[in-house]
N, C-alpha and C. Protein backbone atom coordinates (compact mmCIF):
# COMPACT_ATOMS: atom_id res chain seq x y z
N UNK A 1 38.00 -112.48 85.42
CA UNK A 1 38.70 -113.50 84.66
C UNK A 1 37.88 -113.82 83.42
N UNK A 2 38.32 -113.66 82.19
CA UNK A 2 37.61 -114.62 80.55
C UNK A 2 38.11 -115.31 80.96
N UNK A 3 37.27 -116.40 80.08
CA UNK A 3 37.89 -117.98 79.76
C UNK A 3 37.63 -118.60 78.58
N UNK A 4 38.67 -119.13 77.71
CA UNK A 4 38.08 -119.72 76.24
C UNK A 4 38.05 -121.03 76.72
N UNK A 5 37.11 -122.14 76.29
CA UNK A 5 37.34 -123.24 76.11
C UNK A 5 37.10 -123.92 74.54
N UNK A 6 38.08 -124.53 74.10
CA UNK A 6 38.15 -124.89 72.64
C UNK A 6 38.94 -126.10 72.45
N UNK A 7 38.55 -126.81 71.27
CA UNK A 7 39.09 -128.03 70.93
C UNK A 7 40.74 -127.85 71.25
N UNK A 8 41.44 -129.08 71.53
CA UNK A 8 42.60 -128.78 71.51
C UNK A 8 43.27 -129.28 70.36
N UNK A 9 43.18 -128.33 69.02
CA UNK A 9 43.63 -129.07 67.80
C UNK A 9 44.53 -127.83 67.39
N UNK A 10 45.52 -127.71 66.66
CA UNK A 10 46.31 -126.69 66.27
C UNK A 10 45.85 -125.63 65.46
N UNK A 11 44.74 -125.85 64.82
CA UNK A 11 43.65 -125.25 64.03
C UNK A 11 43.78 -124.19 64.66
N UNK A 12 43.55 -124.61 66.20
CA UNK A 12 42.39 -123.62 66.85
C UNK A 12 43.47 -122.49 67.73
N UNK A 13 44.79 -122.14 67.25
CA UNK A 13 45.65 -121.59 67.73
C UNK A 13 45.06 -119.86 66.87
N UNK A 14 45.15 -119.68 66.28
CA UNK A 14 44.67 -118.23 65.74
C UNK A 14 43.79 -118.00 66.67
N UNK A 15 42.21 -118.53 67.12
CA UNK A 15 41.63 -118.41 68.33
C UNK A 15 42.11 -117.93 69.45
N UNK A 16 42.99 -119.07 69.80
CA UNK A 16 43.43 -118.69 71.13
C UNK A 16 44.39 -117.45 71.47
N UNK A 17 45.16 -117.58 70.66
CA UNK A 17 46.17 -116.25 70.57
C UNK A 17 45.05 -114.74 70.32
N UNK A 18 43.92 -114.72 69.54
CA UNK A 18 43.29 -113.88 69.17
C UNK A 18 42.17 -113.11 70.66
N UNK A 19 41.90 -114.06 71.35
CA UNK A 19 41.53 -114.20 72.43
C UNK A 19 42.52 -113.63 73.70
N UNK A 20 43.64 -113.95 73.43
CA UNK A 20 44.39 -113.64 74.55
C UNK A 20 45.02 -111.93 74.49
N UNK A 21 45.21 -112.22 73.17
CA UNK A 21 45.77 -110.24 72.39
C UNK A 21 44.29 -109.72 72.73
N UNK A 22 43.34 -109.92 73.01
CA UNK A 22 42.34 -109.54 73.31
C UNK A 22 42.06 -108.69 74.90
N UNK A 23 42.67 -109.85 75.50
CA UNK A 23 42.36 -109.46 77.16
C UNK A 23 43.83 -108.28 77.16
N UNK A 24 44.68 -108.59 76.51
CA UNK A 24 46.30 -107.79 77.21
C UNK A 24 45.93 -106.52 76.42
N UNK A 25 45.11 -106.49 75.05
CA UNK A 25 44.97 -104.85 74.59
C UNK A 25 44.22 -104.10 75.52
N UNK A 26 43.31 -105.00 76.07
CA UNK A 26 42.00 -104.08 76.98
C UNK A 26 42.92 -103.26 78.18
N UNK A 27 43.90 -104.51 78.68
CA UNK A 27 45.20 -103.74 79.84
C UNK A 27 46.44 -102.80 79.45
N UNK A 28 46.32 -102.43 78.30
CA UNK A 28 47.18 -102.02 77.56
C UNK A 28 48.51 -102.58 78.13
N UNK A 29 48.78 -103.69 77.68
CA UNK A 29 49.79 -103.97 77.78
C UNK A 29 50.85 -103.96 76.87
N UNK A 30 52.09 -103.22 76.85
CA UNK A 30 53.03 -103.01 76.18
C UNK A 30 53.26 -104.23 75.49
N UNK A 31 53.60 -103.99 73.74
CA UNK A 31 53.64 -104.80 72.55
C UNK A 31 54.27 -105.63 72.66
N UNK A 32 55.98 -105.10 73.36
CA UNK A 32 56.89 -106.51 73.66
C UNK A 32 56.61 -106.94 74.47
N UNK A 33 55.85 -107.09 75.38
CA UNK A 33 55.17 -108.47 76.39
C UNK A 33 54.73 -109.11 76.15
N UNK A 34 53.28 -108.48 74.76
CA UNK A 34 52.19 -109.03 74.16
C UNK A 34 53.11 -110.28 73.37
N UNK A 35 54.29 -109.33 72.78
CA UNK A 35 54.67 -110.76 71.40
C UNK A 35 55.14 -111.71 72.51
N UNK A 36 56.06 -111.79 73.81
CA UNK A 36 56.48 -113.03 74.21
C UNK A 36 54.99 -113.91 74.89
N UNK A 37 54.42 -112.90 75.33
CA UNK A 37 53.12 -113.91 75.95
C UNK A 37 52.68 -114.90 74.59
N UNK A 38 52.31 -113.85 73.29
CA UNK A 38 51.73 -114.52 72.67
C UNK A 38 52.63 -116.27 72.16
N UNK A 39 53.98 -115.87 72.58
CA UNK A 39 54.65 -117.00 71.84
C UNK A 39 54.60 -118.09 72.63
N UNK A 40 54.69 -117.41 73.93
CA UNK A 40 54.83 -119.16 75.05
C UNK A 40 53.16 -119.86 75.46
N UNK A 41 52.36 -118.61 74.87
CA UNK A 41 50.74 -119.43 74.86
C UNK A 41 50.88 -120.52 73.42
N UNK A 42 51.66 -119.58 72.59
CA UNK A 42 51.40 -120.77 71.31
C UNK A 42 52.41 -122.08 71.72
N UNK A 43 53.34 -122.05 72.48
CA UNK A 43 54.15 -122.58 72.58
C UNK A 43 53.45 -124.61 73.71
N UNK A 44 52.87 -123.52 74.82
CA UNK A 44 52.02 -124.11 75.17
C UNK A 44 50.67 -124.68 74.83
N UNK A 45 50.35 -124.08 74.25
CA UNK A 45 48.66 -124.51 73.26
C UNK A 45 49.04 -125.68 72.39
N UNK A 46 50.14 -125.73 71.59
CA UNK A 46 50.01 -126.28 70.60
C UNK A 46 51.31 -127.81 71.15
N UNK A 47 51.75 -127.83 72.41
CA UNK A 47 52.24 -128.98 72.84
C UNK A 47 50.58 -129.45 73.35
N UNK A 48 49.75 -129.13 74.15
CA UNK A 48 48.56 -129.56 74.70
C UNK A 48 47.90 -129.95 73.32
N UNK A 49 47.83 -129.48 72.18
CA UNK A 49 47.04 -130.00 71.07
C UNK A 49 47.60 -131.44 70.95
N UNK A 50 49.27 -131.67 70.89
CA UNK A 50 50.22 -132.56 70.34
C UNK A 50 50.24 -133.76 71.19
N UNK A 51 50.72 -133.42 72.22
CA UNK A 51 50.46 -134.78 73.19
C UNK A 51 49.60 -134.91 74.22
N UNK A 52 48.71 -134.50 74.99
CA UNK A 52 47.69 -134.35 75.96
C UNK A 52 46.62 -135.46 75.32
N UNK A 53 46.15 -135.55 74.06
CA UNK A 53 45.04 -136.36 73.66
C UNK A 53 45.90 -137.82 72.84
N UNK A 54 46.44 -138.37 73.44
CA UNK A 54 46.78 -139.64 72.02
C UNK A 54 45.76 -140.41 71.44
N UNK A 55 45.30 -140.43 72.12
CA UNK A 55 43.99 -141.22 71.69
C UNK A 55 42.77 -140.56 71.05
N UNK A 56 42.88 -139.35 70.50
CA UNK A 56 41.96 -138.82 69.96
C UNK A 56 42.34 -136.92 70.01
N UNK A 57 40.91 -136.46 70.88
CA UNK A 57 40.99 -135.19 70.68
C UNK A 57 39.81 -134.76 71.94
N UNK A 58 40.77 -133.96 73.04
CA UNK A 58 39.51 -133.26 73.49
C UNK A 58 39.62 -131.86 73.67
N UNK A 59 39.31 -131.22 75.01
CA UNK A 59 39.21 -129.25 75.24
C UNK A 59 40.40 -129.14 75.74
N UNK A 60 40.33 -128.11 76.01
CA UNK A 60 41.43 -127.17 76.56
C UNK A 60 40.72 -125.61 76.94
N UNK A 61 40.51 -125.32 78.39
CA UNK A 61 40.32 -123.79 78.54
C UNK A 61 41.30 -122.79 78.90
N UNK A 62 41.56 -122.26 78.40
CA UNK A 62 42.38 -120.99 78.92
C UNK A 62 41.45 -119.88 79.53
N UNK A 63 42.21 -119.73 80.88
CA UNK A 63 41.82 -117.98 81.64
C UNK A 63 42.40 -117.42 81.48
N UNK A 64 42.19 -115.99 81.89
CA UNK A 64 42.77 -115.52 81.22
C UNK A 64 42.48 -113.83 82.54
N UNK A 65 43.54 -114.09 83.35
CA UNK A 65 42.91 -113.09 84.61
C UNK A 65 43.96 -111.91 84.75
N UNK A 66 43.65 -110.56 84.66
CA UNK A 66 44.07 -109.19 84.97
C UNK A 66 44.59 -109.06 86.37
N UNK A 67 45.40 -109.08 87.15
CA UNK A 67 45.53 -108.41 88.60
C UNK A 67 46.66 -106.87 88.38
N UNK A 68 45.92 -106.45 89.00
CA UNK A 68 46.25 -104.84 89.11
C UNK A 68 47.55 -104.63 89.96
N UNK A 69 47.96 -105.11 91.39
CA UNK A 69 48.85 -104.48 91.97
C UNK A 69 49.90 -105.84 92.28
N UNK A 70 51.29 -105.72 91.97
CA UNK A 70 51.49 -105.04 90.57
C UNK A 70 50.99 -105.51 89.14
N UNK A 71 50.66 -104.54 88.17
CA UNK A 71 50.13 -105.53 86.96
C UNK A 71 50.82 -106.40 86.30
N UNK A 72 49.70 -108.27 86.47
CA UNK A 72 50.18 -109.01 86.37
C UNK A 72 49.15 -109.66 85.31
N UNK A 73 49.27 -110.56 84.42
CA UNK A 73 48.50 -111.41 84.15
C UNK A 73 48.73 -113.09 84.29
N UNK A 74 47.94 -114.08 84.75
CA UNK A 74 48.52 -114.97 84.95
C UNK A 74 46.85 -116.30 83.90
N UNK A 75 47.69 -117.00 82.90
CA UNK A 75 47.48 -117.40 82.07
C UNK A 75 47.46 -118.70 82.38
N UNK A 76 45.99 -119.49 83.02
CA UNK A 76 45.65 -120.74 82.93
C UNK A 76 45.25 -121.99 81.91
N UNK A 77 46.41 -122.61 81.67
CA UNK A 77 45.43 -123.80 80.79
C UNK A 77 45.11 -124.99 81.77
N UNK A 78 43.60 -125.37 81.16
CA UNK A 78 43.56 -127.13 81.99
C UNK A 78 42.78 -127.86 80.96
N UNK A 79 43.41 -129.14 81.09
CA UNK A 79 43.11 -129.86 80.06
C UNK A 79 42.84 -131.53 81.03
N UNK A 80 43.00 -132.37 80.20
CA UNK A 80 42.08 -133.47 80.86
C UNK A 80 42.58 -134.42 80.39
N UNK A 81 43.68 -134.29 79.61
CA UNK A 81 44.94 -134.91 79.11
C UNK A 81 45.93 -135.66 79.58
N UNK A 82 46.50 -136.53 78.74
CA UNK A 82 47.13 -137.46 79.80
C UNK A 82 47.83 -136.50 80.99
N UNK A 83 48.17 -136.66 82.33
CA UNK A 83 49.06 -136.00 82.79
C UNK A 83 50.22 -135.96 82.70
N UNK A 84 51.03 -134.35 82.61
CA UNK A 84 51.73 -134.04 82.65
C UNK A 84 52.30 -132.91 83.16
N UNK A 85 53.92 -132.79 83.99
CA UNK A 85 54.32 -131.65 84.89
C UNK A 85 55.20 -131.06 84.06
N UNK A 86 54.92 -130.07 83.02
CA UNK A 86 56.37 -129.33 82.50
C UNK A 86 57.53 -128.87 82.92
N UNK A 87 56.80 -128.62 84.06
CA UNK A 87 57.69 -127.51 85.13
C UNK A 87 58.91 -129.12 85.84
N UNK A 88 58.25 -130.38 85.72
CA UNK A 88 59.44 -131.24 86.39
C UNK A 88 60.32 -131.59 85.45
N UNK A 89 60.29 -131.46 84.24
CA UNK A 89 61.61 -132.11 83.22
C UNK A 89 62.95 -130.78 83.63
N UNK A 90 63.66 -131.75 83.77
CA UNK A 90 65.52 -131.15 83.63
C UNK A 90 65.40 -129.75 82.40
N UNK A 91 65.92 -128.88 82.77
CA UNK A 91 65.88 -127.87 81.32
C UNK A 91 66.80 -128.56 80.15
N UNK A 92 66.93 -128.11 79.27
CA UNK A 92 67.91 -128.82 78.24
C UNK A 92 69.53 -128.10 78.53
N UNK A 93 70.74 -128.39 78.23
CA UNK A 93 71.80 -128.14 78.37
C UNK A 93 71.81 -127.37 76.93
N UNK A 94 71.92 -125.71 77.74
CA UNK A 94 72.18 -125.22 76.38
C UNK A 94 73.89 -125.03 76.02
N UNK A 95 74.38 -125.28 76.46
CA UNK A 95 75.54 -125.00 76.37
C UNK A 95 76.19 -126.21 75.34
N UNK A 96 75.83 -127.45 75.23
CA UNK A 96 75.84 -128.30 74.34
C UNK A 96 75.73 -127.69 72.54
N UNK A 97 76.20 -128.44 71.41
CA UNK A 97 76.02 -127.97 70.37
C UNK A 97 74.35 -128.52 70.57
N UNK A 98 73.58 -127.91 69.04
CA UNK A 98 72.45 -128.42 68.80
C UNK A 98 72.43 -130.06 68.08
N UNK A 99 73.54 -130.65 67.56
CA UNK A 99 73.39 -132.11 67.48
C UNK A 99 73.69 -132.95 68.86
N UNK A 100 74.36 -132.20 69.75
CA UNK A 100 74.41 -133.33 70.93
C UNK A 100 73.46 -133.17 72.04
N UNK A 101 72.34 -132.11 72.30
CA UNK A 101 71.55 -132.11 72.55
C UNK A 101 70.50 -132.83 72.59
N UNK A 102 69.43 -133.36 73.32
CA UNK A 102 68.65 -134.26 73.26
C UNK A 102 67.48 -133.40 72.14
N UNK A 103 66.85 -134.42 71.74
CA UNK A 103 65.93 -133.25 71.12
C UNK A 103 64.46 -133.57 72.33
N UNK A 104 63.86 -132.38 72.02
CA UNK A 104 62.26 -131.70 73.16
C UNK A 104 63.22 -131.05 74.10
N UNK A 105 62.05 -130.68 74.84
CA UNK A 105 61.99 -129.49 75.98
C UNK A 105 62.74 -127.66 75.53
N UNK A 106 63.04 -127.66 74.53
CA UNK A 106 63.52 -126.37 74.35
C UNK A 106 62.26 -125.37 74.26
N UNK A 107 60.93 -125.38 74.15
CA UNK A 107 60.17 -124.30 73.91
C UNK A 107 59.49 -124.41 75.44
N UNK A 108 59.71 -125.35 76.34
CA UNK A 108 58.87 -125.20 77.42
C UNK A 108 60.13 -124.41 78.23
N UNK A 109 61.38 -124.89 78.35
CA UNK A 109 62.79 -124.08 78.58
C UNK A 109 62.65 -123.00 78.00
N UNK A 110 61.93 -121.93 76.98
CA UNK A 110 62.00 -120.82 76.73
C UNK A 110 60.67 -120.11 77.48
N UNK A 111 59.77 -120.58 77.43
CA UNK A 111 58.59 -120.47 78.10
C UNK A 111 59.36 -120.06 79.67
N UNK A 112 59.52 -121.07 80.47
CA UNK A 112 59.96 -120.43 81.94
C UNK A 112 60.82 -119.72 81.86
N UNK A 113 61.73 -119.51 80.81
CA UNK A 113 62.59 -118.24 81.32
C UNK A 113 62.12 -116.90 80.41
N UNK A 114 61.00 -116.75 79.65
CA UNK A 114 59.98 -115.72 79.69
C UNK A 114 59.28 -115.35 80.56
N UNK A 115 58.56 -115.60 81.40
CA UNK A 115 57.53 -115.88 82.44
C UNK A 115 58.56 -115.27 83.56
N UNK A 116 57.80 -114.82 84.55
CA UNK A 116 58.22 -114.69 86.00
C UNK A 116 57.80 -115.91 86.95
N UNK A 117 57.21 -116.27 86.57
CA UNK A 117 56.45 -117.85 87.48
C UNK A 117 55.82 -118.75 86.84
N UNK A 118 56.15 -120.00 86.85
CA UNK A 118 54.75 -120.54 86.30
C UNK A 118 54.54 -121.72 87.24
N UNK A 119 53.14 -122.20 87.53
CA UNK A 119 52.72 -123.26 88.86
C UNK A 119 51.81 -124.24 87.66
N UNK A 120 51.97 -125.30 87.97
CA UNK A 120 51.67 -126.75 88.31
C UNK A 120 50.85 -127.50 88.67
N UNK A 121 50.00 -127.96 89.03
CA UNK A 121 48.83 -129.19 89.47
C UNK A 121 48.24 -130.11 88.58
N UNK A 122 48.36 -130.96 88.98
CA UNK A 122 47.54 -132.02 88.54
C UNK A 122 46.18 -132.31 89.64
N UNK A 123 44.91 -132.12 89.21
CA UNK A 123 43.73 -132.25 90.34
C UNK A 123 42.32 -132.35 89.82
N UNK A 124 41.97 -133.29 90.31
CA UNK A 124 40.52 -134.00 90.00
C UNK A 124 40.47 -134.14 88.28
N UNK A 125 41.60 -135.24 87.67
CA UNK A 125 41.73 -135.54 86.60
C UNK A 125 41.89 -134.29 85.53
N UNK A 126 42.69 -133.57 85.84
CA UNK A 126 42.75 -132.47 85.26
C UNK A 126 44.34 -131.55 85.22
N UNK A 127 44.82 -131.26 84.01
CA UNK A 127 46.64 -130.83 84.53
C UNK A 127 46.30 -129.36 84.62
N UNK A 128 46.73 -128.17 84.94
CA UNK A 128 46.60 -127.11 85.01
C UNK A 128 47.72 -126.30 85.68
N UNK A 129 48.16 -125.93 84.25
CA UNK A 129 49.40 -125.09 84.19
C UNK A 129 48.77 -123.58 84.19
N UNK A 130 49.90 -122.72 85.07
CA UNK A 130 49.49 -121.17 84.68
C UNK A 130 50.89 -120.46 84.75
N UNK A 131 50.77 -119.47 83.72
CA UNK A 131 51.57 -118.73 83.29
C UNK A 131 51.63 -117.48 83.81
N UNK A 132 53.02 -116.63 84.83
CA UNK A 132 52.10 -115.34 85.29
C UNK A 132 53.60 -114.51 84.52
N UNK A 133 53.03 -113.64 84.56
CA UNK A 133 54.05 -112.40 83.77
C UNK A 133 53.51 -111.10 84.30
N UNK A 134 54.53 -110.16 84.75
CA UNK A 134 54.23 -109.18 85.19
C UNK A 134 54.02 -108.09 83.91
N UNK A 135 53.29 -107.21 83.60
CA UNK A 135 52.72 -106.42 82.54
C UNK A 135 53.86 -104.88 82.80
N UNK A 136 54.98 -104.90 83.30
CA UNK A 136 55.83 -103.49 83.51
C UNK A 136 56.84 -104.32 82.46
N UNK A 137 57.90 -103.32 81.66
CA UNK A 137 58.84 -103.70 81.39
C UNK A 137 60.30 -102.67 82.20
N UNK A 138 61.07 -103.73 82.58
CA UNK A 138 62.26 -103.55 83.75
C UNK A 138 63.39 -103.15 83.04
């Protein structure tokens, strides 16, 4: 498993994405995986920059772990941020126009239905979301 740990400021998104295209080239992981991973890490990184700290500014680490059978990667953030469960908000009604729609939750709603799984915890003052995606394309 790598692990980055870095401010959680939006700055620091080229990092993280740079870091992560990092671990999936070493697995050669096919390009169109790479671009959706890379989008729902930014997607995720940069809500944890946005609301996780109101009161200021702190870390955020991402892992960042290889499993072989079948190849999977599954993409941890934990932060220390107010808590929060992404995975419990209602998805948005897409079937609605885009003005009668509520506005939020559409990039965490694109996020899980990229992903094959993603899990949840809140533990020892700490939220920790992970992202797993299988590395075959079906």
């Amino acid at each position: 498993m790598k692990e980055l740990k870095t401010e959680a400021l939006k700055e620091n998104l080229p990092e993280v994405i740079a870091f992560l295209d990092e671990q999936l080239e070493a697995a050669d992981c096919p390009m169109k995986l790479q671009m959706k991973l890379d989008i729902a890490v930014e997607e995720i990184f940069v809500n944890i920059a946005n609301y996780a700290y109101p009161d200021g500014t702190g870390t955020v680490v991402m892992q960042v772990e290889m499993l072989s059978d079948p190849p999977t990667v599954e993409i941890t953030f934990i932060d220390s941020g107010v808590p929060y469960d992404p995975l419990a908000k209602p998805d948005p009604d897409i079937t609605l126009s885009a003005n009668e729609r509520q506005i939020g939750g559409l990039g965490i709603f694109m996020v899980k239905k990229s992903m094959d799984d993603m899990k949840y915890q809140y533990l020892d003052g700490k939220n920790i979301l992970t992202l797993i995606k299988r590395l075959v394309i079906t």
